[in-house]
Protein backbone atom coordinates (compact mmCIF):
# COMPACT_ATOMS: atom_id res chain seq x y z
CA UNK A 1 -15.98 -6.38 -12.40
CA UNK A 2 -16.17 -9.93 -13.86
CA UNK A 3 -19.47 -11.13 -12.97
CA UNK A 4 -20.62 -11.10 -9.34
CA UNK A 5 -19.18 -11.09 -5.65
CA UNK A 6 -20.82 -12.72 -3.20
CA UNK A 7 -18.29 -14.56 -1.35
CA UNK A 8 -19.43 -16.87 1.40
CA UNK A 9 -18.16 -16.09 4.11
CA UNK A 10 -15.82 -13.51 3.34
CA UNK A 11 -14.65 -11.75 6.35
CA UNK A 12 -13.91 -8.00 7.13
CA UNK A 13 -10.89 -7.56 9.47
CA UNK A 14 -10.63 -4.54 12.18
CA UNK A 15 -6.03 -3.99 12.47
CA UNK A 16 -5.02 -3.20 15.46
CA UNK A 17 -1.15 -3.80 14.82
CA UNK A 18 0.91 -4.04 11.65
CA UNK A 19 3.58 -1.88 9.54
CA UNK A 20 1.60 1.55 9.36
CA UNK A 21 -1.60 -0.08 10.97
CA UNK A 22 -4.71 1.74 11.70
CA UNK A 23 -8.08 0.67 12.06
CA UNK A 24 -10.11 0.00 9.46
CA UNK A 25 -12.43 -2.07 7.55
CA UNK A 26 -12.29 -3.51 4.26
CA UNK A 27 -13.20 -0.39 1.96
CA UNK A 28 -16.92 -0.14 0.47
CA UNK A 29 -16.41 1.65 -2.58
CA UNK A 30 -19.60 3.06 -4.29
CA UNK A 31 -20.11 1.32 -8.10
CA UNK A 32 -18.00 3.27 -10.42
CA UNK A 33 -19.12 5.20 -13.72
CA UNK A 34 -19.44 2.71 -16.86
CA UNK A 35 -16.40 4.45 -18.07
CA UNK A 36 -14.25 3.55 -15.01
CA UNK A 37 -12.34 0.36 -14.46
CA UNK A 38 -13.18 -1.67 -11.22
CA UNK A 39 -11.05 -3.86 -10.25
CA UNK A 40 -12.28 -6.49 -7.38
CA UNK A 41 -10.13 -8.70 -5.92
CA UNK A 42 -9.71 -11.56 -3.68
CA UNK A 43 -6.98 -12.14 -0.98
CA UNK A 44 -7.04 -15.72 0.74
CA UNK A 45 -5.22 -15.32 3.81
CA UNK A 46 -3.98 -18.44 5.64
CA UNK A 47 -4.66 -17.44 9.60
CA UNK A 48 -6.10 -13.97 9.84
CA UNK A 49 -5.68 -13.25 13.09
CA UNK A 50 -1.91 -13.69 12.83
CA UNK A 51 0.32 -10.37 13.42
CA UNK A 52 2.28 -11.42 10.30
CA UNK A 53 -0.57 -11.81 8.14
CA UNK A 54 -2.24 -8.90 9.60
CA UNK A 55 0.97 -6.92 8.59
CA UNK A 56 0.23 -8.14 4.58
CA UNK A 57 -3.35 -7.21 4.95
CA UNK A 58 -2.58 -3.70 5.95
CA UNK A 59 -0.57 -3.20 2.93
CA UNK A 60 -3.44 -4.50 0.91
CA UNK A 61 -5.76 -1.77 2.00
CA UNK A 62 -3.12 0.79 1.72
CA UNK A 63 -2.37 -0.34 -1.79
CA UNK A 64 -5.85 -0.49 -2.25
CA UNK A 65 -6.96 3.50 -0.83
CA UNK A 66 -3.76 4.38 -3.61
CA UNK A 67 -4.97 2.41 -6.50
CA UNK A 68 -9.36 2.73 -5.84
CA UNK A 69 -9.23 -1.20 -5.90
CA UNK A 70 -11.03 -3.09 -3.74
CA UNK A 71 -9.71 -6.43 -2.37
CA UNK A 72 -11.89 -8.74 0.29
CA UNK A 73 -9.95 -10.37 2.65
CA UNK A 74 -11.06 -14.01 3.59
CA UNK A 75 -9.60 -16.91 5.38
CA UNK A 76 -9.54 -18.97 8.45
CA UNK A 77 -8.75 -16.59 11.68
CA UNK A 78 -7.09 -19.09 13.74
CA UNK A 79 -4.33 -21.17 12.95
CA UNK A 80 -5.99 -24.93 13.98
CA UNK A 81 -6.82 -27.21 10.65
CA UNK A 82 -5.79 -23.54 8.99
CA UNK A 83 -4.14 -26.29 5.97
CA UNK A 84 -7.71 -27.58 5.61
CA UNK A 85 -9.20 -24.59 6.00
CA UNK A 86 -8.02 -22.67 3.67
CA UNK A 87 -8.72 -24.99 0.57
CA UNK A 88 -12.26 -24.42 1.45
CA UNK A 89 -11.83 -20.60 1.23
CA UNK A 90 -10.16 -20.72 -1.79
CA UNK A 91 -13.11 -22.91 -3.60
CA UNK A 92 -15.24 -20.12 -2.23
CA UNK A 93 -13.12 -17.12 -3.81
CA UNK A 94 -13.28 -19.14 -6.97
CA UNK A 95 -16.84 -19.58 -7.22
CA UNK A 96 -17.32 -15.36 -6.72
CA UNK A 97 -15.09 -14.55 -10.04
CA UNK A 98 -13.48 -12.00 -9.15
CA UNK A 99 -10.81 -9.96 -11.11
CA UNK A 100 -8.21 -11.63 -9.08
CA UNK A 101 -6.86 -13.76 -6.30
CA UNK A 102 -3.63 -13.34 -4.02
CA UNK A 103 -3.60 -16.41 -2.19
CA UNK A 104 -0.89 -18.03 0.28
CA UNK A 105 0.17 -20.84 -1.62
CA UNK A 106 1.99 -23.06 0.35
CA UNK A 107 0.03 -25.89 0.98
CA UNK A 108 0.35 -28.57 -2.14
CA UNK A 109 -3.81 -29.24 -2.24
CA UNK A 110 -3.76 -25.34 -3.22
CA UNK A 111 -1.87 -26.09 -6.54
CA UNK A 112 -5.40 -27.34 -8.06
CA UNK A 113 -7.47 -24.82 -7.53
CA UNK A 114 -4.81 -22.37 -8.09
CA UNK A 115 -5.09 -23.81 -11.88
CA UNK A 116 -8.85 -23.61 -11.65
CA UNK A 117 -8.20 -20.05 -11.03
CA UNK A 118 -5.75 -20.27 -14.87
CA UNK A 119 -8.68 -22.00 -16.62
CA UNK A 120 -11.73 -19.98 -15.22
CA UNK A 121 -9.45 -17.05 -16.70
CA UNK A 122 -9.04 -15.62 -13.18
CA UNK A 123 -5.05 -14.60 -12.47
CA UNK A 124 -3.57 -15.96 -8.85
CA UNK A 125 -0.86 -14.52 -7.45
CA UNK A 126 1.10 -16.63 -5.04
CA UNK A 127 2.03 -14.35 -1.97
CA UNK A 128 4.46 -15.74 0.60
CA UNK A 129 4.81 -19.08 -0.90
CA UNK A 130 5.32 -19.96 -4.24
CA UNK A 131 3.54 -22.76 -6.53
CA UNK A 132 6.06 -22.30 -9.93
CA UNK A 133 4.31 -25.95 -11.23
CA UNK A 134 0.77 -24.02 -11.42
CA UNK A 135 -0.62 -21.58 -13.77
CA UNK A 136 -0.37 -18.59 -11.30
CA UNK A 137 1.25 -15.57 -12.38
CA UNK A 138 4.24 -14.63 -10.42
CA UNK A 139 5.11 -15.13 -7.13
CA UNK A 140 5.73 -12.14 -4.41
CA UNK A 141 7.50 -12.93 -1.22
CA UNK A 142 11.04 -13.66 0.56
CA UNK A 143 13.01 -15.81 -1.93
CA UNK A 144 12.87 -18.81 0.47
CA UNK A 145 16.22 -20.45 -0.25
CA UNK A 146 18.37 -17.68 0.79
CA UNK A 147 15.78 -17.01 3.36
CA UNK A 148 16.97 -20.55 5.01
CA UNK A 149 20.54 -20.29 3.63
CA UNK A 150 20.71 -17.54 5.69
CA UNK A 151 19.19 -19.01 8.81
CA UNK A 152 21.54 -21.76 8.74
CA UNK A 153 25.00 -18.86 8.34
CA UNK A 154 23.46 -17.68 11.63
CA UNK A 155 22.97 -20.59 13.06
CA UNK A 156 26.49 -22.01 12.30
CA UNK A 157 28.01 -18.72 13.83
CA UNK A 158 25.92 -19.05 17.12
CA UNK A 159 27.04 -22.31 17.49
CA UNK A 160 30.35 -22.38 16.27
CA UNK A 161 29.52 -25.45 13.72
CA UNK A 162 28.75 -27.45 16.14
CA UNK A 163 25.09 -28.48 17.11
CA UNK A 164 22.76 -30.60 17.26
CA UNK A 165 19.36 -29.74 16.28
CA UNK A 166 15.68 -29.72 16.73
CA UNK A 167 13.14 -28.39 14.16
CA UNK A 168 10.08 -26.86 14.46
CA UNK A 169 7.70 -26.46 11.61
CA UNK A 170 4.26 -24.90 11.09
CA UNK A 171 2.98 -28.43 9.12
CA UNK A 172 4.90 -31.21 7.34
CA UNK A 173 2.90 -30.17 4.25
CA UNK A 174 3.87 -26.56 4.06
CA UNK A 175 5.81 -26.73 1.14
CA UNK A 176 7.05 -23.32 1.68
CA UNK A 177 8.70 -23.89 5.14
CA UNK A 178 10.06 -27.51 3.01
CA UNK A 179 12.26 -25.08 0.95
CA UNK A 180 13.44 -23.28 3.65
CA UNK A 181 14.64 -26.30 5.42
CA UNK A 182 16.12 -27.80 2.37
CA UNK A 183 18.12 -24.45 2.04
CA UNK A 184 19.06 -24.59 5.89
CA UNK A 185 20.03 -28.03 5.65
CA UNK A 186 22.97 -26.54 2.48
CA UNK A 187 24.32 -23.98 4.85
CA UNK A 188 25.00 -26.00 7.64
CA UNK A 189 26.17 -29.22 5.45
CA UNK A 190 29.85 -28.90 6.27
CA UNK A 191 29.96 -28.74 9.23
CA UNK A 192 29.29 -30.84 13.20
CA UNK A 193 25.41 -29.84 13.10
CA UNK A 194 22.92 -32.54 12.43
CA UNK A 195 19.18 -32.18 12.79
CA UNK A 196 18.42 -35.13 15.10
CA UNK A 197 14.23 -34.10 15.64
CA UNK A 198 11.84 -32.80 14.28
CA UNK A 199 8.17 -31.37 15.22
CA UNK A 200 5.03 -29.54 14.28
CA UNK A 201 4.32 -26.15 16.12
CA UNK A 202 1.53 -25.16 14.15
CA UNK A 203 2.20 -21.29 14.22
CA UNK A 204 0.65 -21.56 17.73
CA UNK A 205 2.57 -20.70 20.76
CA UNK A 206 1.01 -23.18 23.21
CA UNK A 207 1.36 -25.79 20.86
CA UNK A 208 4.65 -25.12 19.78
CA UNK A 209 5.68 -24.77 23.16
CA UNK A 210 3.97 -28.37 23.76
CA UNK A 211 6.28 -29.93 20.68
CA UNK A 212 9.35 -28.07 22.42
CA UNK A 213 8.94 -29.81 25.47
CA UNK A 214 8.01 -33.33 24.44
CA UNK A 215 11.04 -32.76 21.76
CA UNK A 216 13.55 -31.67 24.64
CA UNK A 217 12.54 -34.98 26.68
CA UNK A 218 13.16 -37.50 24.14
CA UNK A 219 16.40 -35.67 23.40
CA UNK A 220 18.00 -34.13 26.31
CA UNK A 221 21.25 -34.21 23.38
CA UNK A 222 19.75 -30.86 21.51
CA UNK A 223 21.56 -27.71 22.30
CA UNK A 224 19.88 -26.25 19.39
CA UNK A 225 16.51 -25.24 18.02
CA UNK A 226 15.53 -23.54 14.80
CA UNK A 227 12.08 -22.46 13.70
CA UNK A 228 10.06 -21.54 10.80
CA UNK A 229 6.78 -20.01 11.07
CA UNK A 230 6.51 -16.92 13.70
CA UNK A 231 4.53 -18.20 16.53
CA UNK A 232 6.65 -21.47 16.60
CA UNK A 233 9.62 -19.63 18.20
CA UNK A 234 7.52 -17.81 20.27
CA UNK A 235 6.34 -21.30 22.27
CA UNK A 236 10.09 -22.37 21.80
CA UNK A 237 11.36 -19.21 23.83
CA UNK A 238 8.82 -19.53 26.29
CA UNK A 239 9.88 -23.04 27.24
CA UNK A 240 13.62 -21.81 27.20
CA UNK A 241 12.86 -19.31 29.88
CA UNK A 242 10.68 -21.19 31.59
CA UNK A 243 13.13 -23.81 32.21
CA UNK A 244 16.13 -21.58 32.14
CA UNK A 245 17.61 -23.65 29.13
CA UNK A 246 20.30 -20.31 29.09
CA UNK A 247 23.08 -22.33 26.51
CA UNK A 248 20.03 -23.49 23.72
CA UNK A 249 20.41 -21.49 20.77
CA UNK A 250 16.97 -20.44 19.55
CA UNK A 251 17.02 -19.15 15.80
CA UNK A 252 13.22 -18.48 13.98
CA UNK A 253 11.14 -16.08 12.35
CA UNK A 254 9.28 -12.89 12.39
CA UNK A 255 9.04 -9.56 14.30
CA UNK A 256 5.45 -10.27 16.21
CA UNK A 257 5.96 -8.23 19.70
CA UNK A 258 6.83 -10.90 21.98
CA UNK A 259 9.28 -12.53 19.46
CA UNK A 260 10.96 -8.82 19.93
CA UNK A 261 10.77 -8.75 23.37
CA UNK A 262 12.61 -12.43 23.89
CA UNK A 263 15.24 -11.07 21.26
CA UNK A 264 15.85 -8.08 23.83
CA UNK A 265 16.49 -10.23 26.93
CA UNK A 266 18.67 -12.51 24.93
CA UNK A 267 16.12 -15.51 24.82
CA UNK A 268 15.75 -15.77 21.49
CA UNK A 269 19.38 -15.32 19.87
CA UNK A 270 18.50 -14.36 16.33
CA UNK A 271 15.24 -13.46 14.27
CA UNK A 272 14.71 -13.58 10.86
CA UNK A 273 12.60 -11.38 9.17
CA UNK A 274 10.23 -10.94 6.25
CA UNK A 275 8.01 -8.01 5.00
CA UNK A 276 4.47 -9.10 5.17
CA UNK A 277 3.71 -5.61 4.28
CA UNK A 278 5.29 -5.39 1.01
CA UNK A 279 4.17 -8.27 0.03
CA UNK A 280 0.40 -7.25 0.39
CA UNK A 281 1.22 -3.74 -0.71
CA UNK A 282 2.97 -4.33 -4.06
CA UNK A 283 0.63 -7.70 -4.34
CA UNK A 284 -2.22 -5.73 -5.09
CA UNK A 285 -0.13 -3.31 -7.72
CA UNK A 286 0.89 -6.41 -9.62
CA UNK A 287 -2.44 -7.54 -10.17
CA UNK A 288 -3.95 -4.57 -11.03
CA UNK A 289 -0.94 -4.04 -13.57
CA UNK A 290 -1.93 -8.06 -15.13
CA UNK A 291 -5.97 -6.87 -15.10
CA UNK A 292 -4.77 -3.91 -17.16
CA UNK A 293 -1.64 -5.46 -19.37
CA UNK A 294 -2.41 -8.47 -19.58
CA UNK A 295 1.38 -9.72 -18.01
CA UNK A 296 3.52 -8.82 -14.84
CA UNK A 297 7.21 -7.94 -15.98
CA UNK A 298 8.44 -10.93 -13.72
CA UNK A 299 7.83 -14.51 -12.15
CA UNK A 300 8.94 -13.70 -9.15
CA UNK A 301 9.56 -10.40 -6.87
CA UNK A 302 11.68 -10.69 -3.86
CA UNK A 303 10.70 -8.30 -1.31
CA UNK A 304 13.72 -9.00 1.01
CA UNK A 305 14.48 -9.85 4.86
CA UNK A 306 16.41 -8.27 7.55
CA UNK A 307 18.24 -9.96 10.82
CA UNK A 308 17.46 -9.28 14.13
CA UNK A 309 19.55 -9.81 17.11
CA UNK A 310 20.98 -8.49 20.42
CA UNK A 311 24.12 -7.50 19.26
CA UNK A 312 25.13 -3.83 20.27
CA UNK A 313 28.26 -2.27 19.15
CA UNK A 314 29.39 1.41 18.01
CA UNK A 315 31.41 2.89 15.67
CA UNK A 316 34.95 4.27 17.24
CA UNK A 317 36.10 7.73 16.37
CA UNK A 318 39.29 6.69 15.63
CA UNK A 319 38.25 4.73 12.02
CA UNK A 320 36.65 5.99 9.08
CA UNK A 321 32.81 5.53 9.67
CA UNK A 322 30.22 4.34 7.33
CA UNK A 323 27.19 6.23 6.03
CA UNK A 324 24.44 4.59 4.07
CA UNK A 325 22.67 6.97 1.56
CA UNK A 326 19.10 5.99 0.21
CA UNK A 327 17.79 7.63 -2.43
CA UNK A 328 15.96 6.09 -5.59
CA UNK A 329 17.88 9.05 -7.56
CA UNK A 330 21.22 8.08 -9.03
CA UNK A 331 22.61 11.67 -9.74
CA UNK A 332 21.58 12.34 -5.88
CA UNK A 333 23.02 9.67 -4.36
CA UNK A 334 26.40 10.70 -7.04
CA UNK A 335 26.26 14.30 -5.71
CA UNK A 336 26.52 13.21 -2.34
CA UNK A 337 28.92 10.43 -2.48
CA UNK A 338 31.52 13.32 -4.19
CA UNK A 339 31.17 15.26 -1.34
CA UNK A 340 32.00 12.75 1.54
CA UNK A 341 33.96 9.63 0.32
CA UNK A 342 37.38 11.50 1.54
CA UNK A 343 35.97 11.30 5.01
CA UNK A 344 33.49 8.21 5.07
CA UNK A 345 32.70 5.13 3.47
CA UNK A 346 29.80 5.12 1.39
CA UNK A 347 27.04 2.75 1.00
CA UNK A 348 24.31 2.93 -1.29
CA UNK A 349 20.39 2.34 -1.45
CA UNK A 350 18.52 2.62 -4.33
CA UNK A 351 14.95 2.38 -2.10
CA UNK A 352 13.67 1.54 1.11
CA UNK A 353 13.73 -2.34 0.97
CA UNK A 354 17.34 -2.00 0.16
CA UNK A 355 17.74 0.38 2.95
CA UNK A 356 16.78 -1.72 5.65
CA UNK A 357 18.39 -4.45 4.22
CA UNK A 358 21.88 -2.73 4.87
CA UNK A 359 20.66 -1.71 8.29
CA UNK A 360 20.05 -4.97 9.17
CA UNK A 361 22.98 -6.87 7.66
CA UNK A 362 25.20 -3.86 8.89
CA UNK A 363 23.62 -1.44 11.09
CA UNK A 364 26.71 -1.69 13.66
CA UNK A 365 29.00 -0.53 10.81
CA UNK A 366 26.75 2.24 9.79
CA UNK A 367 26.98 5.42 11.49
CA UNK A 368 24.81 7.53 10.05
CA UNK A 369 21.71 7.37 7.37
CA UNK A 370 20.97 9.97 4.80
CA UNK A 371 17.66 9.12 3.82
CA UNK A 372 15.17 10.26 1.01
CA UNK A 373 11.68 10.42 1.39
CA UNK A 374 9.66 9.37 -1.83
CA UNK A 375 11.27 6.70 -3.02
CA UNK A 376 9.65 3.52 -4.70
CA UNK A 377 8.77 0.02 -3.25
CA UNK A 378 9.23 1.63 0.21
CA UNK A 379 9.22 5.63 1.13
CA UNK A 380 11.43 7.13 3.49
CA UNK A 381 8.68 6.96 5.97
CA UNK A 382 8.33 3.31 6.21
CA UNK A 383 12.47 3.15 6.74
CA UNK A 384 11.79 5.35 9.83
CA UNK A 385 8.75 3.13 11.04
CA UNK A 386 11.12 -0.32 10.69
CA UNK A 387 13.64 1.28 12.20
CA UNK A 388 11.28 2.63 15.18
CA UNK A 389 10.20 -1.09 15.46
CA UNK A 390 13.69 -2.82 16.39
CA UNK A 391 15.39 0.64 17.98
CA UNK A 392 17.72 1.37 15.22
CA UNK A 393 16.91 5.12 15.91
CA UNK A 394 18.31 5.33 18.78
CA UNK A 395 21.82 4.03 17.81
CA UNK A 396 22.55 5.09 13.83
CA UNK A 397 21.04 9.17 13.67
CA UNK A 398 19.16 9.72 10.38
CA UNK A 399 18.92 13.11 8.01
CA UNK A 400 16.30 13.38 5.89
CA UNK A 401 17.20 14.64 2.14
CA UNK A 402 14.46 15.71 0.32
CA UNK A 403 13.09 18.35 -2.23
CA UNK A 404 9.88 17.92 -0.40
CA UNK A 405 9.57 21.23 2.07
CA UNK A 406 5.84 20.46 3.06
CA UNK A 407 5.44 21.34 7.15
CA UNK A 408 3.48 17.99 7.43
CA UNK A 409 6.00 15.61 6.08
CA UNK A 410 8.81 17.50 7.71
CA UNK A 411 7.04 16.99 11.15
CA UNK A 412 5.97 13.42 10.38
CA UNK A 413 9.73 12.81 9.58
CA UNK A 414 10.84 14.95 12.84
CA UNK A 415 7.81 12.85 14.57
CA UNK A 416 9.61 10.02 13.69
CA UNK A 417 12.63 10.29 15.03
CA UNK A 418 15.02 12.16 11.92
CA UNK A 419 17.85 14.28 13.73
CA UNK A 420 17.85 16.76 10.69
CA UNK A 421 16.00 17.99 7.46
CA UNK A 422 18.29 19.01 4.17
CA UNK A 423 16.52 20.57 1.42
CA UNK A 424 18.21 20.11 -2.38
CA UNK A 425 20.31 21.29 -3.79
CA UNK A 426 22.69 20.36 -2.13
CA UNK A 427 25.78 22.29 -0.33
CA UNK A 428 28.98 20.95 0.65
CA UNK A 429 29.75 22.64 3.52
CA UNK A 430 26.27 22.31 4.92
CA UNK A 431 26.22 18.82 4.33
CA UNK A 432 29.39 18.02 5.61
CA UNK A 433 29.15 20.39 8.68
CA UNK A 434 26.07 19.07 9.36
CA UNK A 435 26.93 15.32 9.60
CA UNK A 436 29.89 15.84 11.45
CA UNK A 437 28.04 18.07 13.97
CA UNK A 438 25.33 14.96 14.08
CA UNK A 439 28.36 12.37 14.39
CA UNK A 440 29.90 14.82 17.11
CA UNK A 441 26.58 14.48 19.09
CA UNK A 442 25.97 10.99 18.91
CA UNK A 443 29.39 10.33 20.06
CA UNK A 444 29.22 12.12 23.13
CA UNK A 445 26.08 10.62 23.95
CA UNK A 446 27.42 7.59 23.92
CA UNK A 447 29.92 7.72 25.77
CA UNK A 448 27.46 9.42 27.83
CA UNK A 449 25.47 6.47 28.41
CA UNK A 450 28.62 4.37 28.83
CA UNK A 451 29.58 6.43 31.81
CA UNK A 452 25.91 6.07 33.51
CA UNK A 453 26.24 2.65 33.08
């Protein structure tokens, strides 16, 4: 510990939702023996109450229980003046000394204090939004510009390349959302799409919902609206089905519930994603790793995004299908790739991030996922929980391939959804009987469900 923590203010949050949530306070850890590192440290959360951020808190704790840190969480819980607000909170983490701050970083009167943090020997990492210009050191979040780039692909193939467009932002000073917009702006540069409005949401629904409306009056022109921050698509949606706008293209961000739900009844017509979770989880790892080495290994660590939308199509018998195969072992996912590439295409994961990158970008192509359990960055087990979250279990069947033969994690995975268990080493006709048996029963269910409907 550095000198003392007494942090005014500092707030201990009960989870009731996130990736992996449970409920739980911020851990109390009795002092450690002289001979033992602690490590305390400090995460300034923009709006605490927000499902996103709630999501990045969760894997703080869980990063914490691995490592034996402890990190505080503190913020403003509601998302009014939360720009203000959270200035204040980070003078306050400052004063305390920890061993280090995580901080959201995307509001330019944080760059300051965020050097404060370089001079008073205290390292700030910038989670979610970056501050390159300050002395933090590294950044861990969605690398914003293909973030927006690929908001803007979507939104050119929703609308054809032709639109014209209201915007919806959290603040005018987030410089975060700025960069997304700038990168937006590229993708959609050549062709018919203009933005001709734009608006402050706030991340709050009503209010959101409030610039939506006043937006739509003064231009009855817009046939399209895109959104950055979670909530702000949330208040857009609501004012699209409330009004039955059915032909305004709604594209925005984040998985809360009821940006889920308005994906599944076609209101909201794409979502992009991030992974708050990651972000808190490997946060914490990367400042312990500084507090101990003095240096991170990079400036900045993408932790990915993923694509929601309605879209549901299968795979036809009749063409070669597509299996994905995540495992962080090269010679593994070699072994297997041998075996089936005269019968399927093969993709490749290297860990979970990656994994639900491809299911994302091309879960209707992918017909089946061979999936590994302990794997770094994100296990096996997270995989199974996104892809509980947006349904993908119930479309692309997924066997679990894994050395590890304990009954718990083999009932978690079965728990979970998995259609089937293989144990190494591996055997080609059990493997290959086994996912063409799995194929086999997928199909038929199907076309199953296609007959009932």
């Amino acid at each position: 510990m550095k000198k003392k923590l007494c942090l005014i203010g500092l707030i201990s949050v009960l989870l009731s939702a996130g990736c992996g949530s449970r409920n739980k306070t911020v851990p109390d850890l009795p002092p450690a023996p002289a001979e033992e590192r602690d490590y305390d440290f400090i995460f300034v959360c923009p709006i605490i109450d927000n499902e996103y951020w709630q999501s990045c808190i969760q894997g703080i704790w869980d990063a914490d229980e691995e490592l034996g840190t402890t990190t505080h969480v503190t913020g403003p819980r509601e998302a009014a003046d939360f720009d203000r607000e959270i200035i204040r909170y980070m003078g306050e983490a400052l004063e305390s000394e920890p061993d280090g701050i995580m901080g959201y970083a995307g509001i330019r009167a944080m760059f300051p204090l965020i050097n404060q943090a370089g001079e008073k020997g205290i390292p700030f990492l910038a989670v979610d939004s970056d501050a390159p210009s300050t002395t933090r050191i590294a950044y861990i979040g969605t690398n914003l510009y293909a973030f927006g780039y690929k908001a803007g692909e979507s939104m050119v193939r929703l609308t054809d390349g032709m639109a014209k467009i209201g915007y919806i932002c959290s603040s005018f000073s987030a410089q975060n959302e700025a960069e997304v917009l700038r990168a937006f702006e590229d993708a959609i540069s050549d062709y018919n799409m203009d933005i001709i409005a734009v608006g402050e949401g706030w991340s709050d629904p009503e209010r959101a919902a409030g610039a939506v409306e006043a937006m739509l009056a003064e231009c009855p022109e817009i046939t399209a609206i895109f959104c950055t921050g979670g909530y702000n698509v949330t208040g857009a949606a609501r004012v699209k089905k409330m009004q039955g706008l059915n032909s305004l293209i709604l594209v925005g961000f984040d998985d809360v519930e009821e940006n889920l739900a308005f994906v599944r009844e076609g209101v909201i017509d794409a979502l992009l994603v991030q992974l708050p979770y990651q972000m808190g989880y490997q946060g914490v790892h990367l400042l312990k790793e500084f507090v101990d080495k003095g240096k991170v290994e990079r400036d900045a660590y993408d932790t990915g995004s993923i694509l929601i939308n309605q879209e549901k199509e299968y795979m036809e018998n009749c063409r070669k299908q597509k299996i994905l195969i995540a495992d962080d072992s090269e010679l593994n996912r070699e072994i297997l790739s041998a075996m089936l590439e005269d019968e399927y295409n093969i993709m490749e994961a290297e860990n979970g991030i990656q994994a639900v990158a491809a299911l994302s970008e091309h879960r209707t192509d992918i017909a089946m996922l061979l999936l590994d359990i302990t794997m770094p960055e994100m296990d096996g087990f997270a995989v199974l929980d996104y892809m509980n979250k947006y349904h993908w279990i119930e479309e692309i069947p997924v066997i679990v391939i894994s050395a590890e033969d304990n009954p718990a994690s083999i009932k978690r995975a079965y728990d979970l959804g998995v259609t089937d268990y293989m144990g190494r080493p591996f055997d080609t006709t059990v493997v290959r009987r086994r996912i063409a048996n799995t194929l086999l029963l997928y199909a038929k269910q199907r076309r199953l469900l296609h007959i009932v409907a």
